[in-house]
C-alpha atoms as a PDB file:
ATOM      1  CA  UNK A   1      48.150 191.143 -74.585  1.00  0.00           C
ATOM      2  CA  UNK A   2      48.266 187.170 -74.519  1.00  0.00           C
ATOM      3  CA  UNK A   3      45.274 185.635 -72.778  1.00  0.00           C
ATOM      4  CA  UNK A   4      47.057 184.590 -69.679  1.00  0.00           C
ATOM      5  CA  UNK A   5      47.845 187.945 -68.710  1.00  0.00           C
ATOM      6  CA  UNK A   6      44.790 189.695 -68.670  1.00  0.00           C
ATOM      7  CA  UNK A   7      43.029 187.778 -65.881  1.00  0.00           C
ATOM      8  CA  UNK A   8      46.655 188.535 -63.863  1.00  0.00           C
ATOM      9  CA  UNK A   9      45.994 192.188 -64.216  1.00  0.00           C
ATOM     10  CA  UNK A  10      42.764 191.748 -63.531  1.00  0.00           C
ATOM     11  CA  UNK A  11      43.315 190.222 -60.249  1.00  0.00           C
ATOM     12  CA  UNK A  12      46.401 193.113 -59.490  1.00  0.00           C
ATOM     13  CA  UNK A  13      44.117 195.759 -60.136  1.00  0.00           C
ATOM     14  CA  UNK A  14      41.296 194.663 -57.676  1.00  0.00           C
ATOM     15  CA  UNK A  15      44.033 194.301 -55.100  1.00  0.00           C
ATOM     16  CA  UNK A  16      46.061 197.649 -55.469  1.00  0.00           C
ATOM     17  CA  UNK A  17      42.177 199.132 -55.596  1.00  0.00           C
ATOM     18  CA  UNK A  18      40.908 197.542 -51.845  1.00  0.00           C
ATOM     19  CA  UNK A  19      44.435 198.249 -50.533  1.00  0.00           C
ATOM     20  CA  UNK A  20      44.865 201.111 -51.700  1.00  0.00           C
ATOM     21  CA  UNK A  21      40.919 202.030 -50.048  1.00  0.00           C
ATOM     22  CA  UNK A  22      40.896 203.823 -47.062  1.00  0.00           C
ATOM     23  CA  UNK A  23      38.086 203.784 -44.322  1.00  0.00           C
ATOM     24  CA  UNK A  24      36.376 207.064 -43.503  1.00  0.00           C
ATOM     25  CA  UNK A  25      37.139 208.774 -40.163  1.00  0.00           C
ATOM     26  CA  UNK A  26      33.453 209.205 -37.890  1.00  0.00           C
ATOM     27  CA  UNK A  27      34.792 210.626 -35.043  1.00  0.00           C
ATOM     28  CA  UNK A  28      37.000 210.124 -31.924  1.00  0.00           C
ATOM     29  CA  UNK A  29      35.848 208.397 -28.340  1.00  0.00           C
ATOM     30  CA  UNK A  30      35.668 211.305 -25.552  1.00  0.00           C
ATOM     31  CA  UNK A  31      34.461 209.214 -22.834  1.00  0.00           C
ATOM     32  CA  UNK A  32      33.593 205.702 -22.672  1.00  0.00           C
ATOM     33  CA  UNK A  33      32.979 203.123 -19.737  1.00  0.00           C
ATOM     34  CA  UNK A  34      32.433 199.077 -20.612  1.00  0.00           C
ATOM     35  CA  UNK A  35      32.649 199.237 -24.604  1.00  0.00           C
ATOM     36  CA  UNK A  36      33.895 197.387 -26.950  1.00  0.00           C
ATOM     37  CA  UNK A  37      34.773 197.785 -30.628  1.00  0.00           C
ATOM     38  CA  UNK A  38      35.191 194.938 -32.500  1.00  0.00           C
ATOM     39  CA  UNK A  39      35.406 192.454 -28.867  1.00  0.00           C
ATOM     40  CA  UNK A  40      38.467 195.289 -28.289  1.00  0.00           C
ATOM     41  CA  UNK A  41      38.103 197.820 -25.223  1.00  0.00           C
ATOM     42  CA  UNK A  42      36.783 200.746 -26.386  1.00  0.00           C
ATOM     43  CA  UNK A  43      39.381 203.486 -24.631  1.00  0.00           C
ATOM     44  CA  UNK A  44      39.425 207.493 -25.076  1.00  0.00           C
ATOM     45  CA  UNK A  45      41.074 209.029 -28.013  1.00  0.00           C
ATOM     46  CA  UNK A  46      40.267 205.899 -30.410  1.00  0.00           C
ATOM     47  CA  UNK A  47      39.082 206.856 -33.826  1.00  0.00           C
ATOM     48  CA  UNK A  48      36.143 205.795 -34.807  1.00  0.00           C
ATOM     49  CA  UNK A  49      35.797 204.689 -38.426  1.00  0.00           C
ATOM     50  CA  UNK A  50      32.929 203.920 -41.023  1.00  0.00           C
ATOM     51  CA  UNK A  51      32.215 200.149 -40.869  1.00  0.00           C
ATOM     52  CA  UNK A  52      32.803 199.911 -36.827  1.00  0.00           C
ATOM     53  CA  UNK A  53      30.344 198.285 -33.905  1.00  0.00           C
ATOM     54  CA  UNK A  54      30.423 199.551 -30.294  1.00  0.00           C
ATOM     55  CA  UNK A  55      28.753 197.445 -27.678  1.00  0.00           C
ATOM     56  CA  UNK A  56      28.103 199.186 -24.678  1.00  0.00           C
ATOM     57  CA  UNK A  57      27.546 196.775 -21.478  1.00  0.00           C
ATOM     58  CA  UNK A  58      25.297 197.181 -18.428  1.00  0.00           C
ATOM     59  CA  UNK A  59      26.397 200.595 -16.510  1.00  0.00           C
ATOM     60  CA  UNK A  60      28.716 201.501 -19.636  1.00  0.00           C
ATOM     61  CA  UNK A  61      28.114 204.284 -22.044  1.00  0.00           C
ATOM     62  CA  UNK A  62      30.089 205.786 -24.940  1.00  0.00           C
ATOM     63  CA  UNK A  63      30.570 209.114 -26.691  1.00  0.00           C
ATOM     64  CA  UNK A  64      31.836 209.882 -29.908  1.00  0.00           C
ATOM     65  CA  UNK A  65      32.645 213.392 -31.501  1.00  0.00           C
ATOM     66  CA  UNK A  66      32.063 213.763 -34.641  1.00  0.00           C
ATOM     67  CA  UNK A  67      33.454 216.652 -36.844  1.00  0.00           C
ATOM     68  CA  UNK A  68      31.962 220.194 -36.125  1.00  0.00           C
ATOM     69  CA  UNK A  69      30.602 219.758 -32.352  1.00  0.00           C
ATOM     70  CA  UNK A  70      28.809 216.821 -33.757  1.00  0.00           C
ATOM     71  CA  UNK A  71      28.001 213.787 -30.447  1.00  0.00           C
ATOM     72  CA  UNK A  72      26.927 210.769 -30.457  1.00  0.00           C
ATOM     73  CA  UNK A  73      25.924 208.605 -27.082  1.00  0.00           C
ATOM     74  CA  UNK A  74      25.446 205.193 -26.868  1.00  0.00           C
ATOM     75  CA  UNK A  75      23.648 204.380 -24.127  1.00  0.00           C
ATOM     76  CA  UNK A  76      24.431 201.128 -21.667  1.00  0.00           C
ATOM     77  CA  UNK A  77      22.887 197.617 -23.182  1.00  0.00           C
ATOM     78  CA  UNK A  78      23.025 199.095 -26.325  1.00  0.00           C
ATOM     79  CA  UNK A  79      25.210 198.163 -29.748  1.00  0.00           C
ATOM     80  CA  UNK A  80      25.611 200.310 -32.460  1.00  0.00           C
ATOM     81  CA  UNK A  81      27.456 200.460 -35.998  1.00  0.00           C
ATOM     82  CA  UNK A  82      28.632 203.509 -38.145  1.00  0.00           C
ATOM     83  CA  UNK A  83      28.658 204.345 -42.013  1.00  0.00           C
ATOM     84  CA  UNK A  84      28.840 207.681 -43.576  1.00  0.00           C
ATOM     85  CA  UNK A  85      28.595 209.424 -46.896  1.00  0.00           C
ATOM     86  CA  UNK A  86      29.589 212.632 -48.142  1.00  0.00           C
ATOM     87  CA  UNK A  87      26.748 214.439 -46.356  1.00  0.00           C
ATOM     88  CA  UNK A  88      26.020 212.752 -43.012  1.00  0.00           C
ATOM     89  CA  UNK A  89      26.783 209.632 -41.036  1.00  0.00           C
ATOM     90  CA  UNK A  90      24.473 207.080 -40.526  1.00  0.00           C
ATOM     91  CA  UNK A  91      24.172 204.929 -36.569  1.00  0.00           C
ATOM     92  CA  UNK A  92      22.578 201.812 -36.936  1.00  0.00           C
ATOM     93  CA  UNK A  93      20.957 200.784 -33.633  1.00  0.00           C
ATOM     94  CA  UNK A  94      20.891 196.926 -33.146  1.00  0.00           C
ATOM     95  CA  UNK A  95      20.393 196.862 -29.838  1.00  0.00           C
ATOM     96  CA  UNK A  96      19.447 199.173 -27.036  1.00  0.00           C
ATOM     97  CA  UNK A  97      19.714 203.343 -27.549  1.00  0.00           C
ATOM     98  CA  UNK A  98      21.816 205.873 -29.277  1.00  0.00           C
ATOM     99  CA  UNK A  99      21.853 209.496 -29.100  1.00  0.00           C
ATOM    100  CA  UNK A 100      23.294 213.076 -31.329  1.00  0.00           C
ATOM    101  CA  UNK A 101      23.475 216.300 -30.873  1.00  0.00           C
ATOM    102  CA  UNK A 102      23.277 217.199 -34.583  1.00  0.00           C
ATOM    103  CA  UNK A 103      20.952 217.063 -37.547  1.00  0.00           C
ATOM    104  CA  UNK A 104      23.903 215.925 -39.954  1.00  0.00           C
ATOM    105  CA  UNK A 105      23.634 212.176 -37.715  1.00  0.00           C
ATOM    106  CA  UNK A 106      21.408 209.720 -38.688  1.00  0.00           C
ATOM    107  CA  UNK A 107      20.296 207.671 -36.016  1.00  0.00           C
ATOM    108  CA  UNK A 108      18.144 204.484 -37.403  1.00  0.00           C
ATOM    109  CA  UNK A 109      16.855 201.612 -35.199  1.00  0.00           C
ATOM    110  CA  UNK A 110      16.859 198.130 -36.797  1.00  0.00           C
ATOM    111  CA  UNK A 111      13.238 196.619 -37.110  1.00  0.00           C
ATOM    112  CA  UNK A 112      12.237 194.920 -33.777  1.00  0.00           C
ATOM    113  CA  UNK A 113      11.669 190.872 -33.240  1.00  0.00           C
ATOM    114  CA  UNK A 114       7.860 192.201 -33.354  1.00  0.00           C
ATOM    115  CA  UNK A 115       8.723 192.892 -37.587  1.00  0.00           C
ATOM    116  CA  UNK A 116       7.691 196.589 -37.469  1.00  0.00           C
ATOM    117  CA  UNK A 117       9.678 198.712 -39.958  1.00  0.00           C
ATOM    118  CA  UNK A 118      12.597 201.003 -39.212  1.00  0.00           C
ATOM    119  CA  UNK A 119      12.282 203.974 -37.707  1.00  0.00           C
ATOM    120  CA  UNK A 120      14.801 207.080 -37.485  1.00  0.00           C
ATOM    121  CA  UNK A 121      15.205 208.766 -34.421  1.00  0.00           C
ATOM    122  CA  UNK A 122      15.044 212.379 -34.278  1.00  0.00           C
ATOM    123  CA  UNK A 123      18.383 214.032 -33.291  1.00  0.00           C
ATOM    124  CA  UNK A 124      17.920 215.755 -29.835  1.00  0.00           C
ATOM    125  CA  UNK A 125      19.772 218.928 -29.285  1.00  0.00           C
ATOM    126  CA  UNK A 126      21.742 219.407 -26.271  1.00  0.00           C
ATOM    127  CA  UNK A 127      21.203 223.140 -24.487  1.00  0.00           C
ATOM    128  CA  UNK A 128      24.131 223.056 -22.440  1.00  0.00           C
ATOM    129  CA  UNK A 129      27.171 224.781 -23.125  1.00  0.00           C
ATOM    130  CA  UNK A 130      29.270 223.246 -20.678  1.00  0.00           C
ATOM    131  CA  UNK A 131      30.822 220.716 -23.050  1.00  0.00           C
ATOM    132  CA  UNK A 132      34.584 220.692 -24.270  1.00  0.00           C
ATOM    133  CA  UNK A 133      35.866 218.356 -26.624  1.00  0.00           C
ATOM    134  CA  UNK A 134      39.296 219.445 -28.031  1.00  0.00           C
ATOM    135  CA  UNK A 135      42.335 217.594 -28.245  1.00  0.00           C
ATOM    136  CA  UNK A 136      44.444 220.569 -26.125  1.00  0.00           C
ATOM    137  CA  UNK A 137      41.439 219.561 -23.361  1.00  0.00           C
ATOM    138  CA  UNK A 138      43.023 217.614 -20.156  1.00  0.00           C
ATOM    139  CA  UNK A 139      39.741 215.909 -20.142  1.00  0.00           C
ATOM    140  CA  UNK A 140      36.825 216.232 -22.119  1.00  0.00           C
ATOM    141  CA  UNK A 141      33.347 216.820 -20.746  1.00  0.00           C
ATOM    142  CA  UNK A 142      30.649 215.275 -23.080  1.00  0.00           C
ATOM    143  CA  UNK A 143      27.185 217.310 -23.511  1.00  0.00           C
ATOM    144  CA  UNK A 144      24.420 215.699 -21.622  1.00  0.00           C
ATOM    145  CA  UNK A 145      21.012 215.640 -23.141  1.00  0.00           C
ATOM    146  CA  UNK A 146      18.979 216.682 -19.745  1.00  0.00           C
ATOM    147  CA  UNK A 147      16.242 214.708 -20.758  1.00  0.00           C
ATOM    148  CA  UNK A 148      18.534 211.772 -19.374  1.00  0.00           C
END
């Protein structure tokens, strides 16, 4: 292969690679009232994807469902981003308060203006049962965490 070339295929490569990448499904919006993802209105039914930042505004509040009965609520004030793995996903509190329902959620709050380290909350377990989150649901009623 002449010199020239190889850089070229180089440079193809790394393109057909990061398009070719595809960003990892968290979960779907059940209910959400003054959010934003990405400066975008956060509506129902959007999916949620590793690498994305919710805001939640004053009064607002979001939910997410994650695979297997899996929540997450972000709290009003609050702004959030998502990551996952291959065994959990990761919410990165910047601002304000988040939420799960499930050990497999990591919930971590960025160190404060103060400088103290990170902390991760621990997930809080919902004891109601009168949540539904299904796509053949009309509506979907999140699980509230009654120590709201």
């Amino acid at each position: 292969m002449s010199k020239g070339k190889a850089p070229c295929l180089g440079i193809f490569l790394l393109l057909a690679v990061s398009v070719g990448a595809k960003p990892t499904p968290i979960g779907t919006v059940t209910s959400c009232t003054a959010a934003t993802i990405h400066g975008t209105s956060l509506v129902p039914g959007s999916t949620i994807f590793s690498g994305d930042a919710i805001d939640v505004g004053p009064g607002g509040s979001a939910w997410i469902a994650a695979p297997g009965g899996a929540q997450v609520r972000v709290f009003e004030n609050s702004a959030v981003s998502f990551t996952s793995n291959e065994n959990s996903i990761e919410v990165i509190v910047t601002r304000g308060v988040a939420r799960t329902n499930s050990a497999n959620i990591v919930i971590r709050t960025l160190p404060s203006v103060a400088g103290l380290p990170p902390r991760s909350a621990p997930a809080v377990y919902s004891q109601r049962k009168d949540c539904a989150v299904s796509k053949s649901a009309k509506r979907s009623t999140p699980c509230h965490d009654d120590s709201d």
